[in-house]
C-alpha atoms as a PDB file:
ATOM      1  CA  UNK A   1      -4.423  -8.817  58.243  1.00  0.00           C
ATOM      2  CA  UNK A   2      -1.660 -10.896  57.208  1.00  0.00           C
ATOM      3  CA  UNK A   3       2.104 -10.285  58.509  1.00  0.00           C
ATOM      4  CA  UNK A   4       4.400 -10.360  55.413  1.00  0.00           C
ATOM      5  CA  UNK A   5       8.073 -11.512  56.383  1.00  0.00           C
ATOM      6  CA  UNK A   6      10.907  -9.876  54.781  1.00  0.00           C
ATOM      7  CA  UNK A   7      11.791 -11.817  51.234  1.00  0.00           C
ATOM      8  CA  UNK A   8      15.765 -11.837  52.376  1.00  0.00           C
ATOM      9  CA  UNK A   9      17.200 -13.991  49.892  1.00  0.00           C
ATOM     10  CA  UNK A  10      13.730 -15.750  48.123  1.00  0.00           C
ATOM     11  CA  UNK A  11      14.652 -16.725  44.624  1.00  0.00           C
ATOM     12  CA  UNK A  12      12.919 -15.652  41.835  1.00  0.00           C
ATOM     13  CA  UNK A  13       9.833 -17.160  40.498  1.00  0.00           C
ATOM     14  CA  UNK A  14      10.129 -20.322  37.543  1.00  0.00           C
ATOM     15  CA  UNK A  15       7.723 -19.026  35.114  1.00  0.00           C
ATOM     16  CA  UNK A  16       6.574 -21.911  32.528  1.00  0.00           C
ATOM     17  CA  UNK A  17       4.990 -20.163  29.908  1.00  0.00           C
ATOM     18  CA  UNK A  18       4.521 -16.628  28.140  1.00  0.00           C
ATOM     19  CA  UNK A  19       1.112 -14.652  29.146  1.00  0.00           C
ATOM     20  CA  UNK A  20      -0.136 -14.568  25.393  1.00  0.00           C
ATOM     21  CA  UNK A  21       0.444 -18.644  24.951  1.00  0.00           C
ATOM     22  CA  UNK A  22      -1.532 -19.222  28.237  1.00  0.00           C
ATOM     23  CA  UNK A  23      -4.230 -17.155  27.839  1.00  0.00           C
ATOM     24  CA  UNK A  24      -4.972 -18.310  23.982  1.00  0.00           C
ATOM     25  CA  UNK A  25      -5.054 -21.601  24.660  1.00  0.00           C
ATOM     26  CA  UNK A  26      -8.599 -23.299  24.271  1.00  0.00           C
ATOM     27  CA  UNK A  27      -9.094 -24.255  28.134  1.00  0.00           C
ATOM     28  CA  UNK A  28      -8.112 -21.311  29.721  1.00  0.00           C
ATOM     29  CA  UNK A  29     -11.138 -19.673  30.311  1.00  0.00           C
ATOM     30  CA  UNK A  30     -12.586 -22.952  31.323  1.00  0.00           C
ATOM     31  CA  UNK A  31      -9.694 -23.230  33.483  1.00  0.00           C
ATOM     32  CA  UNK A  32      -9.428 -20.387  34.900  1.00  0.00           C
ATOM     33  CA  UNK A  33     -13.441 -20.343  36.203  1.00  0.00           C
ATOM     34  CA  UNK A  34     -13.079 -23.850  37.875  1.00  0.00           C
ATOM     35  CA  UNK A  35     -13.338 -26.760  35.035  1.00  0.00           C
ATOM     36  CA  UNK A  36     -10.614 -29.685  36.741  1.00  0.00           C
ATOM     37  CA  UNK A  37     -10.222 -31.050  33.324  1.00  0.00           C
ATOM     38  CA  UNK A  38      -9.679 -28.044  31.387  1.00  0.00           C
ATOM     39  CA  UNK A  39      -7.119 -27.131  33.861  1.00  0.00           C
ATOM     40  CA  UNK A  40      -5.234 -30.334  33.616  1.00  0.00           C
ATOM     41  CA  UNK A  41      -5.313 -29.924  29.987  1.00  0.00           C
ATOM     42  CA  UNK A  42      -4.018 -26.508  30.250  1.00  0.00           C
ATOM     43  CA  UNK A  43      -0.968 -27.378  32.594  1.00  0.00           C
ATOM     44  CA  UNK A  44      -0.172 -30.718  30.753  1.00  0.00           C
ATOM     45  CA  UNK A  45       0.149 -28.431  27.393  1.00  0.00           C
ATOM     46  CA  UNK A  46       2.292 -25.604  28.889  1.00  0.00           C
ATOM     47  CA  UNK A  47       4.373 -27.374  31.285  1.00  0.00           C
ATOM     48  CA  UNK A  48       8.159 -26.115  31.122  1.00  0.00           C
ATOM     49  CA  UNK A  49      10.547 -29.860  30.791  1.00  0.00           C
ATOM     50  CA  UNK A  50      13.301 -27.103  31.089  1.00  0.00           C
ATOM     51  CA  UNK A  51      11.684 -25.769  34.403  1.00  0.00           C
ATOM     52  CA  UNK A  52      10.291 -29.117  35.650  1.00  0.00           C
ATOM     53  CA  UNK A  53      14.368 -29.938  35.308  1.00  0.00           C
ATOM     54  CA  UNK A  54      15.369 -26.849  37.331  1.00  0.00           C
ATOM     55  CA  UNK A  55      13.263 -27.305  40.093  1.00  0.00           C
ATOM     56  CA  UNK A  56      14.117 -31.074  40.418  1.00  0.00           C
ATOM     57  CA  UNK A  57      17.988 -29.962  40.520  1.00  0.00           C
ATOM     58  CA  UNK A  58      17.251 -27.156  42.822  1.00  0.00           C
ATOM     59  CA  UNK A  59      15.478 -28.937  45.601  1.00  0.00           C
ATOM     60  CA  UNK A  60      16.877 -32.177  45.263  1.00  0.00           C
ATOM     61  CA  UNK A  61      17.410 -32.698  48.697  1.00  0.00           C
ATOM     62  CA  UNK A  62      14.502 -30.500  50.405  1.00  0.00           C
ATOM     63  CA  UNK A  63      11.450 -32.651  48.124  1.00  0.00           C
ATOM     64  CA  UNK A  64       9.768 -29.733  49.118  1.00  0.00           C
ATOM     65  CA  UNK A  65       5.535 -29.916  49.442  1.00  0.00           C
ATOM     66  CA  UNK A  66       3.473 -28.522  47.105  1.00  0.00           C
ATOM     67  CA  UNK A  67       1.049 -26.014  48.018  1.00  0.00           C
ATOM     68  CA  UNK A  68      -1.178 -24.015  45.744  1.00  0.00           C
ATOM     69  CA  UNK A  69      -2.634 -20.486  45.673  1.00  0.00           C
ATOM     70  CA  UNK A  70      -6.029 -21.784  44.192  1.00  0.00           C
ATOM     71  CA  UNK A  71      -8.855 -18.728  44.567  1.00  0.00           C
ATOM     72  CA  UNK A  72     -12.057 -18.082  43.735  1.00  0.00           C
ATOM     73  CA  UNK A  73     -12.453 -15.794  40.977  1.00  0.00           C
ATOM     74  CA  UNK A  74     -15.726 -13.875  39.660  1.00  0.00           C
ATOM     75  CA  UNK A  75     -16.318 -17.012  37.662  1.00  0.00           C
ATOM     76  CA  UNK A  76     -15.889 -19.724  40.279  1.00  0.00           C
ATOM     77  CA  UNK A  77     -12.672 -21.228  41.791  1.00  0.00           C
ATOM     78  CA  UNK A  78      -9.542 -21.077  39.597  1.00  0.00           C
ATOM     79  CA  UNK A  79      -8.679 -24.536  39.144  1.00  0.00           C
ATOM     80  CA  UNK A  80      -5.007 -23.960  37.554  1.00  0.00           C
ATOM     81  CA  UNK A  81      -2.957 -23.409  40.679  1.00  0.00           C
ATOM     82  CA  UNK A  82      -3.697 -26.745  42.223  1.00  0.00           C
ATOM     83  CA  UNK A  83      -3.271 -28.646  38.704  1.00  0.00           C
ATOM     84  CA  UNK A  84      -0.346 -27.183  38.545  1.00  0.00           C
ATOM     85  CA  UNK A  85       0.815 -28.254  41.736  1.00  0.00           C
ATOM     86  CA  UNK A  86      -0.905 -31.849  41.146  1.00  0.00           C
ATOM     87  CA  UNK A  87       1.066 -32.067  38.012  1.00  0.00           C
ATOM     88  CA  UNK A  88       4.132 -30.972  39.287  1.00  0.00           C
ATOM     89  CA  UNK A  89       3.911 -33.358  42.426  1.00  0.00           C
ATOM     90  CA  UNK A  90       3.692 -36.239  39.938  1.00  0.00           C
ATOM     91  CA  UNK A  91       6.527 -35.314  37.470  1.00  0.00           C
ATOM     92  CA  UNK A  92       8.895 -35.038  40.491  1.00  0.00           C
ATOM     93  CA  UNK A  93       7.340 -36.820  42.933  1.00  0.00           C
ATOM     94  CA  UNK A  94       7.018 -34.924  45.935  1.00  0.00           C
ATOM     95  CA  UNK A  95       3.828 -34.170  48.258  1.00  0.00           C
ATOM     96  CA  UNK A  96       1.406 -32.063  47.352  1.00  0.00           C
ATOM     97  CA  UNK A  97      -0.904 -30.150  50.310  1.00  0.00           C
ATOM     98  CA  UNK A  98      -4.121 -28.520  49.093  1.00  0.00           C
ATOM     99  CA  UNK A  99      -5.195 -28.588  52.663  1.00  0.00           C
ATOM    100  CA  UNK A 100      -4.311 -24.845  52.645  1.00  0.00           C
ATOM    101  CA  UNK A 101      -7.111 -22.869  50.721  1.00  0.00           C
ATOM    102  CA  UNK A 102      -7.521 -19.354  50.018  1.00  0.00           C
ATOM    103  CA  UNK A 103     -10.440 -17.933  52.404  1.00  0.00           C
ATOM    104  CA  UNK A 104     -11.312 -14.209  50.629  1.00  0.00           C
ATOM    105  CA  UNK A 105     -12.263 -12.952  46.824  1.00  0.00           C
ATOM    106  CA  UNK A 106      -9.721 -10.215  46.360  1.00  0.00           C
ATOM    107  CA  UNK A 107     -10.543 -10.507  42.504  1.00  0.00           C
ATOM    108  CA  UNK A 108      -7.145  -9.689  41.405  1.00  0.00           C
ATOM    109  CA  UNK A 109      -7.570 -11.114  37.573  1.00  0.00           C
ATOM    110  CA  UNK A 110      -7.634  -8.187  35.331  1.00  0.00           C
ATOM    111  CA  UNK A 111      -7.368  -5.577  38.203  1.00  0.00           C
ATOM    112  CA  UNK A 112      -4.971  -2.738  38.009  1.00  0.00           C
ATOM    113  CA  UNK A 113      -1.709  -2.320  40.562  1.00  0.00           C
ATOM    114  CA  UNK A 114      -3.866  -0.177  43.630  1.00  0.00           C
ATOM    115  CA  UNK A 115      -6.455  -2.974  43.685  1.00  0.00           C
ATOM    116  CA  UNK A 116      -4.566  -5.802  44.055  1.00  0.00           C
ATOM    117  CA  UNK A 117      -2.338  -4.090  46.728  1.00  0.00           C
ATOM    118  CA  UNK A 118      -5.369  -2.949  48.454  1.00  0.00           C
ATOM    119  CA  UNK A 119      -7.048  -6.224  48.302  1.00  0.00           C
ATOM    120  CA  UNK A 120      -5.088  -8.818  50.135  1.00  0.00           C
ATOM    121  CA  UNK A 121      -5.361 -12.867  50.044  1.00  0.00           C
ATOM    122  CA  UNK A 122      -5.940 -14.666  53.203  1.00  0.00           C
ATOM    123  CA  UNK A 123      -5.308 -17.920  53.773  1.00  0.00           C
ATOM    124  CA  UNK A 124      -6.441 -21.009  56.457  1.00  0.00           C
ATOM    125  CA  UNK A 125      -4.717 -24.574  57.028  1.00  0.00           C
ATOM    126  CA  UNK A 126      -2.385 -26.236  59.023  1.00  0.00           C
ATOM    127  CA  UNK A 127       1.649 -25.782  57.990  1.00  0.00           C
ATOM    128  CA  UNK A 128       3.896 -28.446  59.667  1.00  0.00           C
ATOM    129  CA  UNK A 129       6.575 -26.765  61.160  1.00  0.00           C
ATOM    130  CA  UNK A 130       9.900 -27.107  59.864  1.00  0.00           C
ATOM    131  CA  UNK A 131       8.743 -28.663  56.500  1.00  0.00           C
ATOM    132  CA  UNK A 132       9.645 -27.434  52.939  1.00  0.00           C
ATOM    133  CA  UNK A 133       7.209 -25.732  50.749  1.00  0.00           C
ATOM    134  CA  UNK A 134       7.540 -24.493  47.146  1.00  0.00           C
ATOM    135  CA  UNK A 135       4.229 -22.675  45.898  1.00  0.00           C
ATOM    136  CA  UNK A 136       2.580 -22.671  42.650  1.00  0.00           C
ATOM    137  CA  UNK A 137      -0.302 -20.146  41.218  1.00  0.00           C
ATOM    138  CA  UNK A 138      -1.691 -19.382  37.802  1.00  0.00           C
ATOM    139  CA  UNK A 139       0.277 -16.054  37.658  1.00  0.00           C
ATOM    140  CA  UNK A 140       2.687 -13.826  39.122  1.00  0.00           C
ATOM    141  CA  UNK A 141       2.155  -9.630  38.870  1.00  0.00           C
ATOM    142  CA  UNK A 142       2.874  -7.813  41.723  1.00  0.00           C
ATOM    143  CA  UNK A 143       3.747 -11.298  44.201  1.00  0.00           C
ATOM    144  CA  UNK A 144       1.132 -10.215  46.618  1.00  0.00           C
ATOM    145  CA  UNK A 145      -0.859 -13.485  46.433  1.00  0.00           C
ATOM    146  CA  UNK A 146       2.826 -15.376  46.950  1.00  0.00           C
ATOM    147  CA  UNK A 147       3.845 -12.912  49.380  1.00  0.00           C
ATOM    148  CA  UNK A 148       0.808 -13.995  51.930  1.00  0.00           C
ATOM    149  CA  UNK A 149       0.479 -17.180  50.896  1.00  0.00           C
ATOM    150  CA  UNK A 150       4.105 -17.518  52.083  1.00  0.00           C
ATOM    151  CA  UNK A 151       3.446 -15.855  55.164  1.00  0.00           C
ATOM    152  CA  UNK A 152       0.610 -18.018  56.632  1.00  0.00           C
ATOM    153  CA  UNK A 153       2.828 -20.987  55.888  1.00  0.00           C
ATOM    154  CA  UNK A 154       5.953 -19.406  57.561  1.00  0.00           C
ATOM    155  CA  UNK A 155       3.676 -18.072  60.729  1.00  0.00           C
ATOM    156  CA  UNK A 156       3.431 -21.724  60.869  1.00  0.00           C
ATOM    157  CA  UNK A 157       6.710 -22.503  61.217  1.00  0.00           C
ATOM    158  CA  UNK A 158       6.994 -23.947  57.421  1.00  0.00           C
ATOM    159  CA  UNK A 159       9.879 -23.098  55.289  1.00  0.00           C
ATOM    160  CA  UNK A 160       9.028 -21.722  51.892  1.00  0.00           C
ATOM    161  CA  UNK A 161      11.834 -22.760  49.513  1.00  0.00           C
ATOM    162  CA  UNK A 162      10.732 -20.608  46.179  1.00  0.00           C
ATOM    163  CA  UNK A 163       7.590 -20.376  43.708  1.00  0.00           C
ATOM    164  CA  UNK A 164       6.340 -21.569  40.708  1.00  0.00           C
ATOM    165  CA  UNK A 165       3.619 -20.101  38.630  1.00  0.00           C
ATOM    166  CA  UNK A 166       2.211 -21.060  35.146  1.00  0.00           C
ATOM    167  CA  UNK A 167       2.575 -17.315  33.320  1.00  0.00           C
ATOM    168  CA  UNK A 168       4.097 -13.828  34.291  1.00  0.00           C
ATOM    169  CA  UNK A 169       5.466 -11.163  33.242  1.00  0.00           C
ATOM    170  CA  UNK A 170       9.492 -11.701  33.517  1.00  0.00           C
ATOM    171  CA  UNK A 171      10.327  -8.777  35.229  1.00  0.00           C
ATOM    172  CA  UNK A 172       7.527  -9.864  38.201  1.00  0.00           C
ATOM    173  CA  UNK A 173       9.594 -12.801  38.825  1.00  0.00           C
ATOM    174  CA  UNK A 174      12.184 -10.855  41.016  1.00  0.00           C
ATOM    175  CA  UNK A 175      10.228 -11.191  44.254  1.00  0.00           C
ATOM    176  CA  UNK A 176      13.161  -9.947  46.459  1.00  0.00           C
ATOM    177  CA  UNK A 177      14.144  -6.394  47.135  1.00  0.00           C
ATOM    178  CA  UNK A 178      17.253  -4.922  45.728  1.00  0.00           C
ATOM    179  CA  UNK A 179      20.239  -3.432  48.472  1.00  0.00           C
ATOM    180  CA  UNK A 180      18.686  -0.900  50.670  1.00  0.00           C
ATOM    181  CA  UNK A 181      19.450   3.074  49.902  1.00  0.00           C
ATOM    182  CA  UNK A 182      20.892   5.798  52.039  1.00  0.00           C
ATOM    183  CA  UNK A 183      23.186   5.442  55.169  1.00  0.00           C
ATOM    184  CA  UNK A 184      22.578   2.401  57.185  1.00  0.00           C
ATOM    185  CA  UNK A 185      24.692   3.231  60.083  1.00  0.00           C
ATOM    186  CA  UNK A 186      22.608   5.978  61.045  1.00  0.00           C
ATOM    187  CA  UNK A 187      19.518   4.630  61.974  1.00  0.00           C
ATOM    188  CA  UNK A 188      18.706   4.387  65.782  1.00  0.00           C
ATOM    189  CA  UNK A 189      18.709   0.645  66.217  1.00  0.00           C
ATOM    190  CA  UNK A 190      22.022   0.590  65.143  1.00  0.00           C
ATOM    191  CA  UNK A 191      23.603   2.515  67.953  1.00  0.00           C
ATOM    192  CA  UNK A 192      25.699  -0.349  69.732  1.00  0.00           C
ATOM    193  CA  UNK A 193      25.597  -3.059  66.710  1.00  0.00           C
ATOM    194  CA  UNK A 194      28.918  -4.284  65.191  1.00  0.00           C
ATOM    195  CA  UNK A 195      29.772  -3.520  61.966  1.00  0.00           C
ATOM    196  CA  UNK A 196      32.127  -2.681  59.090  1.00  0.00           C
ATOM    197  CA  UNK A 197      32.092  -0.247  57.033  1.00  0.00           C
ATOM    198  CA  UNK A 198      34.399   0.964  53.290  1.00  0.00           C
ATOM    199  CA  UNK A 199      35.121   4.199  53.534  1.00  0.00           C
ATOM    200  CA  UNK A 200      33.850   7.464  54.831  1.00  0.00           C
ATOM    201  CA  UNK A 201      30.640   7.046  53.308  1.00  0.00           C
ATOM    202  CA  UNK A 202      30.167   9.782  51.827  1.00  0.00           C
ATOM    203  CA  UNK A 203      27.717   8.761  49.443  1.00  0.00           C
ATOM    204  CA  UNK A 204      25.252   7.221  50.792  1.00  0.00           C
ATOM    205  CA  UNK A 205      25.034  10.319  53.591  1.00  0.00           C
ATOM    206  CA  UNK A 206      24.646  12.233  50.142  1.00  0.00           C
ATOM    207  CA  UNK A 207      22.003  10.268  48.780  1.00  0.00           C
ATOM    208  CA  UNK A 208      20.037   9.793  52.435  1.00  0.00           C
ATOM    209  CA  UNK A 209      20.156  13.645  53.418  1.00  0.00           C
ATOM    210  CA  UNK A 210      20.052  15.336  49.577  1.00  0.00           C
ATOM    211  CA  UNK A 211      17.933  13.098  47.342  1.00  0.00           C
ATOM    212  CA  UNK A 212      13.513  12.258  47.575  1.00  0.00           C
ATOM    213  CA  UNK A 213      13.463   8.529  48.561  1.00  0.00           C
ATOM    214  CA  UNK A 214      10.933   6.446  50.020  1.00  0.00           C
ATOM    215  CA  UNK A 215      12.207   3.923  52.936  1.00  0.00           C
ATOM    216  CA  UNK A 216      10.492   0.537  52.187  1.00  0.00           C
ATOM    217  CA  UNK A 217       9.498  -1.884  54.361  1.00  0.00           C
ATOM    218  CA  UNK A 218      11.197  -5.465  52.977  1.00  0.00           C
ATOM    219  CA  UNK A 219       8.097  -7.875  52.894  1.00  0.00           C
ATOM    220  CA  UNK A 220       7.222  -5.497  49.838  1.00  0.00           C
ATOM    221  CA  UNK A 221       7.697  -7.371  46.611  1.00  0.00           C
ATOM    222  CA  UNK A 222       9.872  -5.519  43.591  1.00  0.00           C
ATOM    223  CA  UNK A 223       6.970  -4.971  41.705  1.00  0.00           C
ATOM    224  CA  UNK A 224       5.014  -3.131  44.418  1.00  0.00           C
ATOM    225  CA  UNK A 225       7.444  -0.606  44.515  1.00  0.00           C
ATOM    226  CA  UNK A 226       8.301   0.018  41.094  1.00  0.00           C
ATOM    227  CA  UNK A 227       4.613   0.061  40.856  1.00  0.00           C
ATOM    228  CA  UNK A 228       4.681   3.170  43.946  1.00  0.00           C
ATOM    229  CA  UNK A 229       7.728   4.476  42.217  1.00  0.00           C
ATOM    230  CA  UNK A 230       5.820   5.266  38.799  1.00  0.00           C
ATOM    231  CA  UNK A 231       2.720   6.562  40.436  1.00  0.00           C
ATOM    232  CA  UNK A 232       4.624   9.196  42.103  1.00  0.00           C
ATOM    233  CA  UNK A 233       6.644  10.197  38.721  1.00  0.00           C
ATOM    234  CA  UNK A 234       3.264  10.559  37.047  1.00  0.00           C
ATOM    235  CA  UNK A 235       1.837  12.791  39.902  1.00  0.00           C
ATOM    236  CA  UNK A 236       5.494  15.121  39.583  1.00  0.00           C
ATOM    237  CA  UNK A 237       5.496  14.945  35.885  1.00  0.00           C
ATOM    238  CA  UNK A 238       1.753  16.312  36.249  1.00  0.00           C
ATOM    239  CA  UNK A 239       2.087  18.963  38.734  1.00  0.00           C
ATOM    240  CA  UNK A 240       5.844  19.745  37.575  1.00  0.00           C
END
């Protein structure tokens, strides 16, 4: 199983294009089941110049390496990550690495929110340690593909600068977790730790020792939990 690391400060995704354009455009299908050319035709029609921009001004100094999330689906290997990153790597000219390959089916196109955080991506290939990556995929929904794709590069001493995906849905973009909830002073492995607090903090005792939260572990993307967060309201609304 894959260790996630903690998204700290990971910026949120550049999306190019709106789910509806991408997936009624004539080569998606092809695309999407493993046709090369379809896929380049795909990416060369959708490409964001407004995003393309971004990134360049971004990580003008890292040039980071492109690496792509490209899986195989039920219909074959999904030839628009790695166009996307091909593309990409010629528009800005950086590297591009598709030595790094996804190794599983986890057959997350279409699925709904349990199965794709039950069935995980792994990946294989070499990182270089202390290099920049940024990574690409087809599309962003709950992050988990990102999330461990980022993780075998970082276990590998890489550094993974941000992501880039043809089509999401907006909100999925925000891969890192909001502030923590409740009273952080009072956890164990704080006893003997400096810090400085506002206040009696009131508050957050209030909200730690009063209200029905759920402590979350950080390498969780946003969407994960909001996805947690309504399958619990549904099961009180139900039995309420």
């Amino acid at each position: 199983m894959t260790t996630r690391y903690p998204w700290d400060l990971f910026p949120p995704v550049w999306i190019h294009a709106n789910e509806s354009t991408v997936k009624q455009h004539p080569s998606y299908r092809a695309a999407k089941s493993g046709d090369p050319d379809a896929a380049y035709l795909l990416v060369d029609a959708l490409l964001n110049p407004i995003i393309v921009e971004q990134l360049a001004d971004t990580f003008a100094q890292q040039k980071p390496t492109l690496v792509s999330a490209h899986a195989v689906e039920g219909s074959g290997v999904n030839a628009i990550p790695e166009a996307l990153a091909d593309m990409l790597a010629r528009q800005l000219g950086w590297p591009a690495d598709n030595g790094i390959v996804q190794i599983n089916i986890v057959a997350h196109t279409g699925a709904d929110g349990f199965s794709r955080l039950a069935r995980q991506a792994r990946f294989d290939g070499d990182a270089k340690t202390g290099k920049s990556y940024l990574l690409t995929d087809d599309f962003v929904g709950q992050g988990g593909t990102l999330a461990n794709l980022r993780s075998h590069i970082m276990s590998r001493g890489g550094n993974v600068v941000g992501a880039t995906v043809l089509t999401g849905k907006p909100h999925s973009a925000m891969l890192a977790l909001d502030e923590y909830s409740g009273n952080l002073t009072r956890p164990p492995y704080m006893k003997g730790a400096n810090y400085r607090i506002s206040g009696d903090l009131t508050n957050t005792d209030n909200v730690m020792n009063n209200t029905f939260w759920i402590g979350v572990q950080p390498a969780l993307s946003k969407e994960m939990l909001e996805f947690a967060a309504n399958k619990i309201e549904g099961c009180l609304s139900v039995n309420g």
